[in-house]
Every structure is written in C-alpha cells, then in structure tokens.
Protein backbone atom coordinates (compact mmCIF):
# COMPACT_ATOMS: atom_id res chain seq x y z
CA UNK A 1 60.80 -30.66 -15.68
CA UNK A 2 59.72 -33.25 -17.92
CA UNK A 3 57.10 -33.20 -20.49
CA UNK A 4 54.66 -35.00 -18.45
CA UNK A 5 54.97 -33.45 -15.56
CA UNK A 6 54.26 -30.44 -17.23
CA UNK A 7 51.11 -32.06 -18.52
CA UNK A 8 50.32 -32.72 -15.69
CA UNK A 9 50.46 -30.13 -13.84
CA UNK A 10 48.69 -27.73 -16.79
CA UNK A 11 45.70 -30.40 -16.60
CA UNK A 12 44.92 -29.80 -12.62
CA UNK A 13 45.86 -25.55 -13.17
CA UNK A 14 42.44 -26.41 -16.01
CA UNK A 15 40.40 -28.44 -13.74
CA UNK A 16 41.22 -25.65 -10.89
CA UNK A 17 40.19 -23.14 -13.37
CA UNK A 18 37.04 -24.98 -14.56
CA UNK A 19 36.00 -25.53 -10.44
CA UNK A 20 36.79 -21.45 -9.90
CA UNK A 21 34.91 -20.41 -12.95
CA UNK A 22 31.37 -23.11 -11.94
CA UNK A 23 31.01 -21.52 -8.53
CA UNK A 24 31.70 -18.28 -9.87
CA UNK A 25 28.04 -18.47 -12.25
CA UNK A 26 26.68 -20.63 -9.62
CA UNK A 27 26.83 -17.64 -7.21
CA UNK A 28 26.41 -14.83 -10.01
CA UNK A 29 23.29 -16.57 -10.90
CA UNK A 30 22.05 -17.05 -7.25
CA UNK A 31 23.10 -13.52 -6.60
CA UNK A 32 21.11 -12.09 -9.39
CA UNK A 33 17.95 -14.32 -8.22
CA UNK A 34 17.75 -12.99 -4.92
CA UNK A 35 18.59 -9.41 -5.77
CA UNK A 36 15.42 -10.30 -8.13
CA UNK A 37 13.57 -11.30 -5.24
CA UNK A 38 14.73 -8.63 -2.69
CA UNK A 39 13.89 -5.85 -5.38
CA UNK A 40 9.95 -7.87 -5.64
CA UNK A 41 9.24 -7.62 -1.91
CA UNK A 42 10.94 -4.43 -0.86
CA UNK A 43 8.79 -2.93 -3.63
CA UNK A 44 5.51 -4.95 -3.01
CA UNK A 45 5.65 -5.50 0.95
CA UNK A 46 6.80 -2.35 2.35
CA UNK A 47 5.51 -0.24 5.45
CA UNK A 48 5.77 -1.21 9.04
CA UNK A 49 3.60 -4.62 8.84
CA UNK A 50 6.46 -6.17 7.11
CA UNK A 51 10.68 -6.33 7.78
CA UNK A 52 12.62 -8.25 5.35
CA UNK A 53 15.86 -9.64 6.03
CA UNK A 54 18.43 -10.65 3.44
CA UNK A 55 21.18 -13.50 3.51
CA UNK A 56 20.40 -14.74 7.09
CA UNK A 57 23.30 -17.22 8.23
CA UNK A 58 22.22 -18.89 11.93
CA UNK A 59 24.07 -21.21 14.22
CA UNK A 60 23.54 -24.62 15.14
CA UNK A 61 24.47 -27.21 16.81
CA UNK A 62 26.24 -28.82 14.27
CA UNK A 63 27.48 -26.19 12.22
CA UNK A 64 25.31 -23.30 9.93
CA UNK A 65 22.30 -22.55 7.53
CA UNK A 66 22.14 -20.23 5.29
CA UNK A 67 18.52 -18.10 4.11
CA UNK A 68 18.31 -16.39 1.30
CA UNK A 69 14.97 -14.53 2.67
CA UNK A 70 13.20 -13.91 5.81
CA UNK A 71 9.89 -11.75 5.73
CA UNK A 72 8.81 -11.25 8.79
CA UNK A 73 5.39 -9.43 8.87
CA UNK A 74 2.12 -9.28 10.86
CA UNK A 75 0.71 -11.88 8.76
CA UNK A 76 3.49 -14.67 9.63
CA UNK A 77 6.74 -14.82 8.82
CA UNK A 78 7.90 -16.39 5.69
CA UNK A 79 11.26 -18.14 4.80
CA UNK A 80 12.32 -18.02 1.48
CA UNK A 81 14.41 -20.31 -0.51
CA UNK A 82 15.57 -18.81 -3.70
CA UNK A 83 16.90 -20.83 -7.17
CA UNK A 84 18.08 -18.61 -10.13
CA UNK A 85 17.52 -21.84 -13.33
CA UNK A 86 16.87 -22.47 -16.73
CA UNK A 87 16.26 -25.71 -18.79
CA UNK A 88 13.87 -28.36 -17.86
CA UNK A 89 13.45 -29.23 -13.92
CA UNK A 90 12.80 -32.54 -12.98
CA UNK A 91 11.27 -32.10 -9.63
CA UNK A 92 9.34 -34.10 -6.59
CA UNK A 93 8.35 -33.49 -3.31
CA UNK A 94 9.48 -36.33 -1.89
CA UNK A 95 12.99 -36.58 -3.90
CA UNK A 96 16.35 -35.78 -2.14
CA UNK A 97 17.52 -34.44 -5.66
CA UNK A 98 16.00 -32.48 -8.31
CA UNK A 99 17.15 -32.98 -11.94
CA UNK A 100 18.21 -30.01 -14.18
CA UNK A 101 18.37 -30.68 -18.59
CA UNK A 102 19.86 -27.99 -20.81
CA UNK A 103 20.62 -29.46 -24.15
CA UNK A 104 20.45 -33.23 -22.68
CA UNK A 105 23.57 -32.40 -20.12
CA UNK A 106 21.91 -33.39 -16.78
CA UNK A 107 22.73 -32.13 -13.24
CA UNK A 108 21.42 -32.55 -9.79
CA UNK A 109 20.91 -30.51 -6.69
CA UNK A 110 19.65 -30.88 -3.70
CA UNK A 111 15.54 -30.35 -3.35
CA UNK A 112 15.27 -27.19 -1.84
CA UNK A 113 11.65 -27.74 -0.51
CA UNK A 114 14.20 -29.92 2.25
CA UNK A 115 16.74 -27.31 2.04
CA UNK A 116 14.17 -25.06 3.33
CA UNK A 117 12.98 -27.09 5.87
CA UNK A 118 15.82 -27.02 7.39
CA UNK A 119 15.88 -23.22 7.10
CA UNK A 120 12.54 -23.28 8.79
CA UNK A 121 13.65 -25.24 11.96
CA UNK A 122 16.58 -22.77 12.58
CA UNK A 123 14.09 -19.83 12.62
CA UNK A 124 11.47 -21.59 14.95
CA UNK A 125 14.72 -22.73 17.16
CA UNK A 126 15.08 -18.78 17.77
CA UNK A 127 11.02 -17.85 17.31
CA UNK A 128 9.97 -20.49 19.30
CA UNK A 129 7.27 -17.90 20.97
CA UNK A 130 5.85 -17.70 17.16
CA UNK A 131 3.23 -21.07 16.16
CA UNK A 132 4.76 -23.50 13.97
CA UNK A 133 1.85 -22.67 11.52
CA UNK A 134 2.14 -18.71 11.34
CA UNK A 135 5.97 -19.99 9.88
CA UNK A 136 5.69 -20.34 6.11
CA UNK A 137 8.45 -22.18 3.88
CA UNK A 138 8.44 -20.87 0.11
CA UNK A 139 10.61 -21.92 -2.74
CA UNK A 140 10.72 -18.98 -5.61
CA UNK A 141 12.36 -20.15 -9.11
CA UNK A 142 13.62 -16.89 -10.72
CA UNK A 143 14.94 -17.73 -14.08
CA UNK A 144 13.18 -19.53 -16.95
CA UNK A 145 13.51 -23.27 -15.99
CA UNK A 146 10.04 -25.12 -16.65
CA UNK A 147 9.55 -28.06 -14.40
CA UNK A 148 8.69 -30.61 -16.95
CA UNK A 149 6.48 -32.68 -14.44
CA UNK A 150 4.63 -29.53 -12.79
CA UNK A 151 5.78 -27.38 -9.80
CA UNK A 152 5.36 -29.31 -7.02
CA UNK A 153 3.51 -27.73 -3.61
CA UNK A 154 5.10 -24.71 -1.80
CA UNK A 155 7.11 -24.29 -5.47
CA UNK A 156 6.26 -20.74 -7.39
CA UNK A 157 7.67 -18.22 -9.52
CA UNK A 158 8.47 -14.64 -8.79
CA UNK A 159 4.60 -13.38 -9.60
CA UNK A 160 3.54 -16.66 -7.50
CA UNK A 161 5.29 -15.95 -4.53
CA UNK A 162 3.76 -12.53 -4.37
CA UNK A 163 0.05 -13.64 -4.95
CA UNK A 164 0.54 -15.85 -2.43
CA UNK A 165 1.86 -13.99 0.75
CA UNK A 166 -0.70 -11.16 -0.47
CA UNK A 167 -3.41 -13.61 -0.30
CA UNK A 168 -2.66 -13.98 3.30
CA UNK A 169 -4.33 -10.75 4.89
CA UNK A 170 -5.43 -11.64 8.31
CA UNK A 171 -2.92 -10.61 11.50
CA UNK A 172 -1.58 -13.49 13.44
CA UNK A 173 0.93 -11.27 15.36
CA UNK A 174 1.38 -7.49 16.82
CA UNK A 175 3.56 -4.88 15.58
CA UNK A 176 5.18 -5.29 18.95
CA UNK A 177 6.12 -9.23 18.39
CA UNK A 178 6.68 -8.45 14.52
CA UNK A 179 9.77 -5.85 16.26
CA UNK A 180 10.69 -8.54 19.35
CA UNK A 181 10.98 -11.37 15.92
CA UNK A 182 12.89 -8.79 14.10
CA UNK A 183 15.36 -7.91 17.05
CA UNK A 184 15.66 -12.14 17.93
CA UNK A 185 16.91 -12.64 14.03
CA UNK A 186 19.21 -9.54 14.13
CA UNK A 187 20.79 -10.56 17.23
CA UNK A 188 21.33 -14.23 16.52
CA UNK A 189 22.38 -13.65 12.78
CA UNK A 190 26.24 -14.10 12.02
CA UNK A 191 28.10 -11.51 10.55
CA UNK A 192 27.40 -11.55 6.84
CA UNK A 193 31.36 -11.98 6.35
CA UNK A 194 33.83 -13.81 3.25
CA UNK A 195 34.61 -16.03 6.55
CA UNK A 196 31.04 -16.86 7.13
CA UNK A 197 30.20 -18.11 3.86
CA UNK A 198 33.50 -20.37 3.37
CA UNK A 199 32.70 -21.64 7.18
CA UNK A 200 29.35 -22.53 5.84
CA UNK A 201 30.60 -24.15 2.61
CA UNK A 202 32.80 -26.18 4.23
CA UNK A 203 29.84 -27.59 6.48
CA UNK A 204 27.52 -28.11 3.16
CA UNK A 205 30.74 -29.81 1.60
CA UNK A 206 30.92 -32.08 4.89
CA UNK A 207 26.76 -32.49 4.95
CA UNK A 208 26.17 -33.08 1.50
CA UNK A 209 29.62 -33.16 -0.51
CA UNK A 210 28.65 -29.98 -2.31
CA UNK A 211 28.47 -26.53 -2.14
C-alpha cells in the first residue's frame, strides 16, 4: 500500500469520525433539551386535563415527521418543537434558515417555526375532528442562545412556554375527546424504533439534504 493511499484512506477514516462525532452532540444536545422540556410539563401540567406524548414519529404520504412534543389537554392541544442552542441566533419568521454564531463560526438550520408547521399538519391530518385554531405550534429554545434580532412570534424559552399554555385556561374540548385525541395519536404513532429514526433521516436527508 503506498504512502498515499494510506493518506488517503486515514483522511476519509477522520472525516467519518468528525461526521459520527457532530451527530453524536447534535442528538446529545437535542436529547438533553427535550428531556428538559418533558421534565417542565410532566411537572407543571399534570392531572387528567392534560396527556403528553414524547417523540411522536407519524406517516405520510411522502415519507415521516418527527415531534418532539405533543400536549394534548382540554385547553387545545399543543405541538412542540424543541432546539437545545447556544451563541447568538439569527432568526426570522419568514426565513427558510436561521443563523447560529459561536466565536464568529456560523451555521445554519432549518427555521423550525416551518419545521413545526409541518408537524402541525400531520396532527390535524389525524385530529381532523379538533378546529384548526384549538391546535397550537410552539418553538421552546432550551439552552442559552440569545437571538440577537429578538425572538420572533410563537418563539419562547423554557419559563415562556409554560406562561403561555398556562395562560390559556378556558376548555375547548371534553375529557372524553381529550382520551379519543390521545387514543388517535397512540394508534397512528410508529414504533419509537433505531429503524424509525434512520428511516426518517434518510427522508430529511432526501427533503432537505440534512439531518
């Protein structure tokens, strides 16, 4: 084997490594967000007006989505988006990407206030007894980034996102179709699997050319 070929081949075992080790953090950091966020709403939105369910993959027609969140409750039913950062945030409503600084390097990701949307329309696809209005998109930030051109709408932090589902009080459902939207989810969900989340990688790598 000659000495570049060895080269070679010790460059691509790095770049493998460096690709293995990103979406490693990536999904330690996103794990420790929404274990952040579970822990928050199991603790502050408990009893039987309110069911939350965790890592919520659904079919469609084209492939999957994945939720970090679903509270579904007698008040509405909220879908939650959830992004572990630091740095600065660069950050509009309107903007397919959102901009992330630490120490000048700059990365982009895709604006989860879309993301979410998208999350929204698989759960009224299945609730589609429940109005469009009484189904709530949120976006929680769980780490320490500062959006360095404010938080746009329907954007909040951890203490945020609980003021604002409290501050919704009035009933817009029974306990009986907070159970019937609990049992549609459950029944509909994939299994939470290692198979479901590569199937669903590969259809953000196809969708968006990331993960």
């Amino acid at each position: 084997m000659n000495e570049f070929l060895v080269v070679l081949l010790l460059l691509l075992a790095a770049f493998a490594a460096g690709l293995i080790v990103g979406k490693w953090r990536r999904k330690a950091a996103e794990n420790q967000g929404e274990a952040a966020v579970r822990r928050a709403l199991t603790k502050r939105f408990s009893g039987p007006s309110y069911h939350l369910l965790n890592n919520v993959t659904l079919p469609l027609s084209d492939g999957t989505t994945q939720i970090d969140h679903v509270l579904v409750s007698t008040k509405g039913i909220f879908v939650i988006e959830t992004k572990h950062y630091t740095g600065w945030i660069f950050a509009s409503r309107e903007s397919p990407k959102w901009t992330q600084v630490i120490y000048k390097k700059k990365s982009s990701f895709q604006n989860p206030i879309h993301q979410n949307a998208k999350h929204v329309r698989a759960v009224q696809q299945f609730l589609d007894f429940v109005e469009a209005q009484h189904i709530h998109s949120l976006v929680v930030f769980t780490g320490d980034a500062e959006f360095k051109k404010g938080r746009p709408e329907g954007v909040y932090d951890l203490q945020g996102l609980e003021r604002h589902i409290a501050d919704l009080t009035e009933d817009v459902q029974s306990m009986n179709r907070l159970q019937f939207c609990v049992g549609r989810l459950e029944t509909q969900r994939l299994l939470i699997a290692s198979k479901t989340d590569v199937e669903h990688e590969a259809y953000l790598r196809t969708k968006f050319g990331e993960v």
